[in-house]
Protein backbone atom coordinates (compact mmCIF):
# COMPACT_ATOMS: atom_id res chain seq x y z
CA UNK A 1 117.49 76.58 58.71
CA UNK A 2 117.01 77.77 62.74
CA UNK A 3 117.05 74.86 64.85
CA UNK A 4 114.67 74.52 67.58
CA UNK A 5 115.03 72.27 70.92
CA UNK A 6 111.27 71.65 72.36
CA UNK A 7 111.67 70.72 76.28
CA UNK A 8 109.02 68.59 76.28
CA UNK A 9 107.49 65.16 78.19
CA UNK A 10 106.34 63.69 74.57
CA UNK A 11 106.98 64.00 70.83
CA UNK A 12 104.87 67.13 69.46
CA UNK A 13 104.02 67.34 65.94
CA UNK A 14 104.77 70.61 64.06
CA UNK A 15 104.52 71.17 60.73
CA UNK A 16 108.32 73.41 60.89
CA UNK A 17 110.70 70.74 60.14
CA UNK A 18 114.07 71.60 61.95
CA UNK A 19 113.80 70.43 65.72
CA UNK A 20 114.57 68.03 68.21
CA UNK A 21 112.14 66.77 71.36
CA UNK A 22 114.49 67.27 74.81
CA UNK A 23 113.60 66.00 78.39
CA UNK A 24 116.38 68.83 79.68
CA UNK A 25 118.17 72.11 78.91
CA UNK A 26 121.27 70.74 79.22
CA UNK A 27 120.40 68.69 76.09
CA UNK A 28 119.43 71.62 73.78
CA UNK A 29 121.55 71.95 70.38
CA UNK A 30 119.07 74.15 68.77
CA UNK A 31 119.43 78.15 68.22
CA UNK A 32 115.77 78.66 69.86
CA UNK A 33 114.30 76.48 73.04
CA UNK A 34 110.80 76.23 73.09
CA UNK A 35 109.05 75.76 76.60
CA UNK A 36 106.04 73.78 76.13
CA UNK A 37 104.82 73.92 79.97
CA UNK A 38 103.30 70.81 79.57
CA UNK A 39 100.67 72.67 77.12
CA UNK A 40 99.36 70.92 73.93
CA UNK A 41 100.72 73.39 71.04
CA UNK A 42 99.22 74.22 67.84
CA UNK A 43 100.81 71.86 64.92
CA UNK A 44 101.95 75.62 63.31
CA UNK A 45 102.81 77.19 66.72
CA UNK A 46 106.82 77.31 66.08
CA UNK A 47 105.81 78.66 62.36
CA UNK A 48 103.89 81.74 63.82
CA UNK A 49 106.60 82.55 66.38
CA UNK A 50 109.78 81.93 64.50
CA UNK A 51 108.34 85.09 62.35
CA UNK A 52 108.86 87.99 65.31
CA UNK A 53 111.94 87.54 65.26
CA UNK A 54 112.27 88.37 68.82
CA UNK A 55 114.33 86.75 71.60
CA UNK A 56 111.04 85.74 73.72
CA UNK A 57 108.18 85.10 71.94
CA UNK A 58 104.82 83.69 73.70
CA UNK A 59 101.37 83.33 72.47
CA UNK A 60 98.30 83.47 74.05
CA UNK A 61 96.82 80.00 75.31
CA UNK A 62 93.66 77.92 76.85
CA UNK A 63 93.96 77.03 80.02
CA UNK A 64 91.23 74.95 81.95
CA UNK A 65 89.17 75.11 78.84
CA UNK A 66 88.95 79.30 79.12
CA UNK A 67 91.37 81.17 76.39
CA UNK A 68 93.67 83.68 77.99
CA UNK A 69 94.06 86.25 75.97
CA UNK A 70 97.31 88.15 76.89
CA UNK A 71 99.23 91.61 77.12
CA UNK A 72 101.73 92.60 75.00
CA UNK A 73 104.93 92.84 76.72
CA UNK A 74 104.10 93.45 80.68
CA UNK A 75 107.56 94.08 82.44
CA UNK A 76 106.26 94.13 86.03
CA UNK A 77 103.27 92.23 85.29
CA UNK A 78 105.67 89.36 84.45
CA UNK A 79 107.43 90.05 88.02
CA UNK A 80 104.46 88.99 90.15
CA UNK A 81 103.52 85.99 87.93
CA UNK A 82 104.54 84.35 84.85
CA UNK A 83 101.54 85.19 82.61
CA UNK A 84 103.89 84.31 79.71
CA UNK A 85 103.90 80.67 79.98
CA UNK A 86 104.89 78.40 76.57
CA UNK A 87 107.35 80.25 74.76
CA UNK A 88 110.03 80.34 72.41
CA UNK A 89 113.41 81.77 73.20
CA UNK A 90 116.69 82.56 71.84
CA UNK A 91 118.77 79.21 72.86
CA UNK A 92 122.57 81.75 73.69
CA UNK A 93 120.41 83.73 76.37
CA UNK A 94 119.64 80.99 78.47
CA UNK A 95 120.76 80.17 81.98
CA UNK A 96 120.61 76.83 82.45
CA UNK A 97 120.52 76.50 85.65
CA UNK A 98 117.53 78.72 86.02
CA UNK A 99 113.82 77.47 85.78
CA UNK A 100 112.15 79.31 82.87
CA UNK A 101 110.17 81.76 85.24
CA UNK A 102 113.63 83.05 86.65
CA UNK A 103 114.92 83.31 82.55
CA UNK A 104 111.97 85.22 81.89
CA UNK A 105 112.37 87.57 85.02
CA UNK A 106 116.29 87.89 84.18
CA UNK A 107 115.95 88.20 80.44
CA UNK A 108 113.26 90.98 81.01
CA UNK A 109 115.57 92.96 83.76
CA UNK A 110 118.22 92.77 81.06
CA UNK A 111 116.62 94.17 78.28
CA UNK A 112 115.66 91.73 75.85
CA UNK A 113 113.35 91.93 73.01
CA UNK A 114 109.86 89.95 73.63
CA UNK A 115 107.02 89.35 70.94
CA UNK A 116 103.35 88.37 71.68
CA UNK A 117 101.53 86.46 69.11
CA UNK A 118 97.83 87.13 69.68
CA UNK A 119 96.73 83.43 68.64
CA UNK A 120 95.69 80.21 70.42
CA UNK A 121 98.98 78.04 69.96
CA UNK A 122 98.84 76.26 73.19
CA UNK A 123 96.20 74.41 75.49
CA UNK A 124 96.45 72.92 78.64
CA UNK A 125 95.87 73.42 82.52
CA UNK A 126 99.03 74.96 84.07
CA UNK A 127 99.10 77.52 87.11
CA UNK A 128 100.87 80.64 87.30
CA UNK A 129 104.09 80.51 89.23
CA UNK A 130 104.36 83.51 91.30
CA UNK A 131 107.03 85.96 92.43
CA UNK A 132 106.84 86.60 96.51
CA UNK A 133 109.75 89.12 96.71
CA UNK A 134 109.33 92.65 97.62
CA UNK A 135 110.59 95.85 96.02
CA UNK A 136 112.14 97.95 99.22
CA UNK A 137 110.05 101.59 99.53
CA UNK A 138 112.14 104.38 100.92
CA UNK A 139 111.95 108.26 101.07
CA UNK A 140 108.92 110.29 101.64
CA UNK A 141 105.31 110.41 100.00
CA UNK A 142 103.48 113.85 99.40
CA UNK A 143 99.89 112.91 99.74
CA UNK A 144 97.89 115.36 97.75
CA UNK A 145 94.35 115.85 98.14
CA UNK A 146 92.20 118.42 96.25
CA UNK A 147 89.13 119.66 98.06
CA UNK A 148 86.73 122.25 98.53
CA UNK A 149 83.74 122.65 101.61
CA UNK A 150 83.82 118.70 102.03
CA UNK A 151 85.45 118.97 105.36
CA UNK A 152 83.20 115.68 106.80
CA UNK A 153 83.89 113.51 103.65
CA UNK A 154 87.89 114.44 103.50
CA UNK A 155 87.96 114.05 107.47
CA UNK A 156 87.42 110.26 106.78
CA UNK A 157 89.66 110.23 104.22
CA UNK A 158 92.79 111.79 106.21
CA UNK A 159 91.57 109.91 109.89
CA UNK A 160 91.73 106.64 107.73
CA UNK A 161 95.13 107.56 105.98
CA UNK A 162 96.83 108.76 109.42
CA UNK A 163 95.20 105.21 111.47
CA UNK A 164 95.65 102.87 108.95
CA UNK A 165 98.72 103.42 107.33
CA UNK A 166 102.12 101.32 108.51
CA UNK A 167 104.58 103.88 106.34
CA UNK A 168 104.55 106.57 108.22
CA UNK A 169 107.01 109.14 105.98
CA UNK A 170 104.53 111.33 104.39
CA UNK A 171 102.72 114.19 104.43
CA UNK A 172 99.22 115.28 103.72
CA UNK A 173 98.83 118.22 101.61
CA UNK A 174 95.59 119.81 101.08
CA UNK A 175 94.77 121.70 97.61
CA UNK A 176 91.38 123.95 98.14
CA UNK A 177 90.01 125.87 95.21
CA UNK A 178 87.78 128.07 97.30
CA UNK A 179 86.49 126.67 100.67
CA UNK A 180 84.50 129.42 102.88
CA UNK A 181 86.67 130.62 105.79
CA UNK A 182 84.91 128.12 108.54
CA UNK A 183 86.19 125.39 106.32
CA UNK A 184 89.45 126.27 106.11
CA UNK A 185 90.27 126.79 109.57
CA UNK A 186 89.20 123.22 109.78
CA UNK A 187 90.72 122.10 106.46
CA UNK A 188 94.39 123.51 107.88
CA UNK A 189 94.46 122.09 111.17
CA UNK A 190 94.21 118.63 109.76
CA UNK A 191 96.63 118.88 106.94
CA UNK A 192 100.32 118.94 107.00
CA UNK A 193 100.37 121.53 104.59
CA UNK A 194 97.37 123.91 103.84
CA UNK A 195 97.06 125.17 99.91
CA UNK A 196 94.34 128.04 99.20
CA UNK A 197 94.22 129.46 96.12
CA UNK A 198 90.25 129.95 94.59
CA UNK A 199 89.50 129.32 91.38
CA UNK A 200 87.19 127.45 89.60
CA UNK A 201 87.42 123.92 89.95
CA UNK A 202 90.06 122.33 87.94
CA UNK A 203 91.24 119.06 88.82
CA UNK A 204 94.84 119.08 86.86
CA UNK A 205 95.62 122.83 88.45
CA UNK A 206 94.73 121.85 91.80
CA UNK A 207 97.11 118.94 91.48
CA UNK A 208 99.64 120.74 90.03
CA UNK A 209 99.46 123.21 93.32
CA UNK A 210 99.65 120.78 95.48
CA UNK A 211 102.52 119.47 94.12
CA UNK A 212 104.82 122.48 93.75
CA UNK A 213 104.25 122.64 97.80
CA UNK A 214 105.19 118.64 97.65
CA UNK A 215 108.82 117.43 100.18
CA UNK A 216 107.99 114.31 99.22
CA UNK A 217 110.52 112.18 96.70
CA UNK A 218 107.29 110.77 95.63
CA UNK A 219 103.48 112.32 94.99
CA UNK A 220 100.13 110.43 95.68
CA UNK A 221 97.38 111.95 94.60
CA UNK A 222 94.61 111.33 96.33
CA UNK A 223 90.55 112.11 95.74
CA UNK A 224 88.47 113.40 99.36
CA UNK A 225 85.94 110.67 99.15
CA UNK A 226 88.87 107.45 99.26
CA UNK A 227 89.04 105.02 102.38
CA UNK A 228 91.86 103.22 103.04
CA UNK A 229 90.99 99.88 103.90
CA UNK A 230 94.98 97.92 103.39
CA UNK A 231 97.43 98.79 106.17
CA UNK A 232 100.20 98.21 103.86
CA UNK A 233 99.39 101.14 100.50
CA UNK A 234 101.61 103.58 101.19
CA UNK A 235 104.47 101.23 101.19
CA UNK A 236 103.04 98.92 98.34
CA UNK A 237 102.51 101.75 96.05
CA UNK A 238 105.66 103.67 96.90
CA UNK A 239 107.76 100.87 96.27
CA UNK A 240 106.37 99.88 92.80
CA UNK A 241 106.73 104.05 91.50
CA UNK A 242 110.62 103.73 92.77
CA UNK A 243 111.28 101.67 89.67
CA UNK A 244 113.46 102.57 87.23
CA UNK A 245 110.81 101.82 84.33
CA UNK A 246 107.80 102.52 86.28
CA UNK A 247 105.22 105.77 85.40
CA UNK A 248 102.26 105.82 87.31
CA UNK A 249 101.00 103.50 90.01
CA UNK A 250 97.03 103.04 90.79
CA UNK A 251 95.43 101.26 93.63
CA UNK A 252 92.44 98.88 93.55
CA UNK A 253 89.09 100.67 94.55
CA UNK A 254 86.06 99.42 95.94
CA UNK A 255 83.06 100.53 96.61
CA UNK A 256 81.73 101.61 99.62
CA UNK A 257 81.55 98.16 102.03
CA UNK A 258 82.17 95.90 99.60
CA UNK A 259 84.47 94.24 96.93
CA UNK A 260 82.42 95.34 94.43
CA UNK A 261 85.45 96.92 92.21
CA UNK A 262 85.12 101.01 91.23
CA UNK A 263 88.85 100.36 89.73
CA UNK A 264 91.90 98.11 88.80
CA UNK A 265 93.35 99.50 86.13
CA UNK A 266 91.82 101.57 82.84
CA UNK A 267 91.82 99.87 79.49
CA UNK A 268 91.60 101.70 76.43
CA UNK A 269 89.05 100.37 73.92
CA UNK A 270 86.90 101.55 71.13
CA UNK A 271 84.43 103.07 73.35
CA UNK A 272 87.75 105.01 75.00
CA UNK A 273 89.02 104.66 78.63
CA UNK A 274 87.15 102.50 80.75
CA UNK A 275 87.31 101.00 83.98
CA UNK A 276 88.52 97.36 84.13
CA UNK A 277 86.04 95.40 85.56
CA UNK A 278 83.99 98.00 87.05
CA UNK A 279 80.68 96.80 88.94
CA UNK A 280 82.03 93.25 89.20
CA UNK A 281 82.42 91.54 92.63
CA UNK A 282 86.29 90.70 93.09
CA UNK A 283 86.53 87.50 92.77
CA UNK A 284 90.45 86.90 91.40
CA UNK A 285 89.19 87.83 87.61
CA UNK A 286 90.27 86.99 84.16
CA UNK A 287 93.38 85.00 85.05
CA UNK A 288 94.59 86.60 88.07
CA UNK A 289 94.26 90.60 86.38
CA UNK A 290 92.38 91.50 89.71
CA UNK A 291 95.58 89.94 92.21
CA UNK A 292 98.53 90.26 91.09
CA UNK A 293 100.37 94.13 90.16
CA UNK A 294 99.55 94.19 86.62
CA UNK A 295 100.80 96.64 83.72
CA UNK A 296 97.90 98.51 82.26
CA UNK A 297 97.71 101.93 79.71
CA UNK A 298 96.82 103.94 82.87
CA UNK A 299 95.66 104.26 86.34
CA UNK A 300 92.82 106.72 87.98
CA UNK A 301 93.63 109.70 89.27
CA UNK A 302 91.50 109.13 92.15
CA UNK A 303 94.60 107.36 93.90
CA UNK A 304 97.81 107.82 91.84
CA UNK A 305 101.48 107.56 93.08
CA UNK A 306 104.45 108.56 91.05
CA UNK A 307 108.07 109.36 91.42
CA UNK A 308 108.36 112.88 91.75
CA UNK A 309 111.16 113.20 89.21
CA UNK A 310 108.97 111.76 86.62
CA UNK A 311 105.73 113.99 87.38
CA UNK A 312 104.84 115.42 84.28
CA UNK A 313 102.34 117.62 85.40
CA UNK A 314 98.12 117.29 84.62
CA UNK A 315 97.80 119.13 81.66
CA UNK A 316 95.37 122.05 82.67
CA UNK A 317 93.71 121.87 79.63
CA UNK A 318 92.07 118.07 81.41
CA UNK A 319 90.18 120.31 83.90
CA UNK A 320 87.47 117.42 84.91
CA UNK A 321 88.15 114.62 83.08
CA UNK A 322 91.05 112.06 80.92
CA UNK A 323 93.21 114.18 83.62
CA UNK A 324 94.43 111.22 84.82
CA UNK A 325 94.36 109.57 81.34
CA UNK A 326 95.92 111.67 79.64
CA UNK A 327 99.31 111.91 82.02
CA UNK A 328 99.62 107.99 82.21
CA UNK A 329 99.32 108.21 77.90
CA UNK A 330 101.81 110.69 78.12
CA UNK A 331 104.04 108.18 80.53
CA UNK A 332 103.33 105.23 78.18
CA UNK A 333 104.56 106.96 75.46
CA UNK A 334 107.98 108.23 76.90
CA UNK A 335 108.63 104.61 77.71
CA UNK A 336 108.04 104.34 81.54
CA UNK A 337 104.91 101.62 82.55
CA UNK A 338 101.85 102.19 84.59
CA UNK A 339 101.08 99.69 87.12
CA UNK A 340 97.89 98.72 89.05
CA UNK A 341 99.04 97.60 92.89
CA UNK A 342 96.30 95.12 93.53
CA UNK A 343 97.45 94.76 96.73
CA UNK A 344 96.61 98.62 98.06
CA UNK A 345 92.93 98.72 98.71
CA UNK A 346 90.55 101.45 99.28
CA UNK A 347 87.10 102.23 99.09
CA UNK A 348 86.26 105.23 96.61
CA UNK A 349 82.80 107.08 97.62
CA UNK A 350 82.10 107.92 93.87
CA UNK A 351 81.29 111.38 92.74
CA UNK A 352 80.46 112.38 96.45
CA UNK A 353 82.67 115.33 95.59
CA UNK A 354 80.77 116.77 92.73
CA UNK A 355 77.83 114.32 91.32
CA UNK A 356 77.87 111.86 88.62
CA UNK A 357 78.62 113.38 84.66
CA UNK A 358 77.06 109.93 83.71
CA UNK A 359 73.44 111.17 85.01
CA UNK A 360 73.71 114.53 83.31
CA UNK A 361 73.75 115.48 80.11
CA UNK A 362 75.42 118.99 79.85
CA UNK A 363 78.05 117.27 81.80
CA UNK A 364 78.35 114.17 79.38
CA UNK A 365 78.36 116.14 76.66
CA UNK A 366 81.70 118.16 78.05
CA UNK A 367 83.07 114.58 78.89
CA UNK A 368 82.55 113.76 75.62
CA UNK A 369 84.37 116.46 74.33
CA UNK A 370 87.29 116.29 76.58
CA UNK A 371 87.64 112.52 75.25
CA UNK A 372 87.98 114.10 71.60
CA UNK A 373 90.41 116.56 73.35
CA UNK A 374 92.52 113.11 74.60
CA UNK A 375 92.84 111.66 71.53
CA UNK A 376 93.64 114.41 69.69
CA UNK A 377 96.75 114.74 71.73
CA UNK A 378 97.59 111.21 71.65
CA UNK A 379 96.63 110.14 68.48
CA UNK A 380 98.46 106.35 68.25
CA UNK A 381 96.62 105.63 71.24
CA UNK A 382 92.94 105.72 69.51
CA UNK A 383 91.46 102.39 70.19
CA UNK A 384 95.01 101.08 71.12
CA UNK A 385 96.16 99.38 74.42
CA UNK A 386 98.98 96.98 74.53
CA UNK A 387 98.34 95.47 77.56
CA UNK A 388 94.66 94.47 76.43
CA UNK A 389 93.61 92.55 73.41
CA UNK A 390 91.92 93.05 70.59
CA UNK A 391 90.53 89.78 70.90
CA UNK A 392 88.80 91.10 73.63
CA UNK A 393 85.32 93.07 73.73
CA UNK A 394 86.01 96.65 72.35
CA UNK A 395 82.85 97.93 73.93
CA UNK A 396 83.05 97.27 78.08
CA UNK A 397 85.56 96.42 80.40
CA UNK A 398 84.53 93.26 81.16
CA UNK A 399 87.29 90.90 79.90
CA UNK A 400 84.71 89.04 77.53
CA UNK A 401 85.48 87.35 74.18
CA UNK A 402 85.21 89.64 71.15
CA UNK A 403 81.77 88.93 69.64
CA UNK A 404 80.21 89.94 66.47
CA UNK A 405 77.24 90.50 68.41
CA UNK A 406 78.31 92.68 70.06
CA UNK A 407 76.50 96.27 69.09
CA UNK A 408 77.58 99.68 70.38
CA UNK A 409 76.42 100.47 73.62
CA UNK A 410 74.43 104.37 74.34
CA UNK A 411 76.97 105.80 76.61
CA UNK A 412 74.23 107.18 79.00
CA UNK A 413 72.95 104.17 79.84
CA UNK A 414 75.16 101.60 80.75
CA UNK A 415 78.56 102.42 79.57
CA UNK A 416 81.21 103.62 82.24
CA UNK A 417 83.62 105.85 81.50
CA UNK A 418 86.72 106.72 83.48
CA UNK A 419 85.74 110.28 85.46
């Protein structure tokens, strides 16, 4: 029968039999160590996570009273904070000389194999230890931004980018679809590079131009209306997409003159891809999700780095919307994680560019349809997203408890979905 060494300050009752209470790692003789982190656990906790089988396995937990509900397996989540907390792990792994934060981060850099249980099995008031160091950003960034006769809107965008910015290795390409010819005399003396090509609009294509014109060892793609408001993006962003295991990289948005958040991350629920707390005031929300870089099933194209060896292109067939979606999907599922830098901030000027789908009904209906379109390509995604519970409201992307009250909301009134 597996032993189990519980570091812990007082005897905990638990109805598996085989363990020993420990004041140290140095005095654990069991095959698994659970880390208690001064949390109250569950009488049946060590039952439920002796079953994955895994060599870290962590449960969710309530802390100050509120119930955290947590992601599956977060790699760089986990290296800005420990959102992991009380866990169980394989006893031969373990350096002990390292607190259980710096196990976690090492264990996690190393490969192992980490299970979530998505129950309460521990309750108390303990504060996320946090990581301060910083990944080094090198090379150059390809800023890409698709545009057409919106030369006042896009000069904002570009004066901010060029006075704001610390990095200063980049370039600024410009993808136009069809600008008249005053515009694009303007539109190529402020740009690096200067793309023409017309066409109808299509987001992905316009991209994809851009890109093939792209120097850059990594590509941010970037929507006219954004503002930078952090002095530090470029660097914060680039960085993060350098990873080894790292797709796509989103910024938080804001809207105009505010923190009112536009985006931090997309979840992917049964209502489809929505916008993580969109319309809320940031206010360090749902146990830190709005601070710290955070793993999530995919970022907005509206501001989207990436390591230009792992562009996979926008699929063409995304020519307005799940664009954006649809890539980071396509990232998920080849293994890599997408990352929301809360740390790069700028405003987004929503749908200056081309009006709001959300207030139209021809257009909702083709958004509509292009959702089918998603999830018809990625099937095992439909109403799946490890790194957001099921516990959690299925219908908005406000972080809310999962409530049988809750009924299914008309999608032209107040439901948000990503553009």
């Amino acid at each position: 029968m597996i032993k189990v060494s519980i570091i812990t300050d007082e005897n905990i009752a638990q109805s598996y039999g085989n363990i020993e209470c420990i004041k140290s790692l140095y005095d654990a003789s069991g095959d698994y160590v659970l880390f208690t982190c001064g949390c109250t656990m569950d009488t049946k906790a060590l039952s439920h996570m002796l079953k994955l089988q895994k060599d870290v396995v962590y449960c969710d937990e309530k802390i100050g009273g509120t119930i955290f509900r947590k992601p599956d397996y977060s790699p760089h989540t986990l290296m800005s904070h420990n959102y992991i907390g009380p866990c169980l792990i394989r006893a031969e792994l373990l350096d002990k000389s390292k607190t259980l934060y710096e196990n976690l981060i090492a264990l996690s850099a190393k490969g192992a194999s980490f299970g979530h249980v998505s129950q309460v099995l521990a309750e108390g008031n303990r504060r996320f230890e946090e990581n301060t160091s910083a990944y080094e950003a090198k090379g150059k960034v390809s800023i890409i931004i698709p545009s057409k006769d919106n030369y006042d809107v896009l000069k904002r965008c570009i004066h901010s980018i060029r006075d704001k910015s610390t990095y200063k290795n980049y370039e600024i390409i410009i993808a136009d679809n069809g600008s008249g010819a005053y515009t694009q005399e303007k539109y190529a003396a402020i740009a690096d590079k200067y793309v023409y090509r017309k066409m109808d609009f299509n987001f992905s294509c316009m991209c994809n131009t851009g890109a093939e014109k792209a120097e850059g060892d990594a590509l941010l793609f970037l929507n006219d209306d954004t503002e930078v408001i952090s002095h530090d993006w470029l660097e914060k962003m680039l960085s993060l997409a350098l990873l080894k295991n790292a797709g796509a990289i989103g910024a938080k948005l804001y809207y105009p003159q505010s923190r009112v958040i536009q985006h931090c991350g997309i979840i992917n629920i049964s209502n489809g891809p929505v916008h993580a707390f969109i319309g809320q005031e940031d206010n360090d929300l749902y146990f830190g999700r709005s601070r710290y870089n955070y793993n999530c099933i995919a970022v907005t194209g509206a501001c989207l780095c990436i390591d230009k060896n792992k562009f996979l292109g926008f699929d063409e067939n995304f020519s307005i919307a799940y664009n954006d979606v649809d890539m980071c999907f396509s990232l998920y599922e080849k293994g890599l994680y997408n990352i929301v830098c809360n740390d790069a901030l700028l405003y987004h000027h929503e749908s200056l560019s081309r009006g709001n789908d959300l207030i139209d009904k021809n257009k909702m209906k083709r958004l509509l349809s292009e959702r089918k379109k998603l999830y018809r390509k990625h099937m095992e995604l439909l109403g799946r997203d490890p790194f957001y519970s099921r516990r959690l409201t299925q219908l908005r992307g406000d972080f809310k408890e999962y409530s049988v009250k809750d009924t299914l909301i008309s999608p032209y009134k107040t439901l948000r979905l990503v553009l």
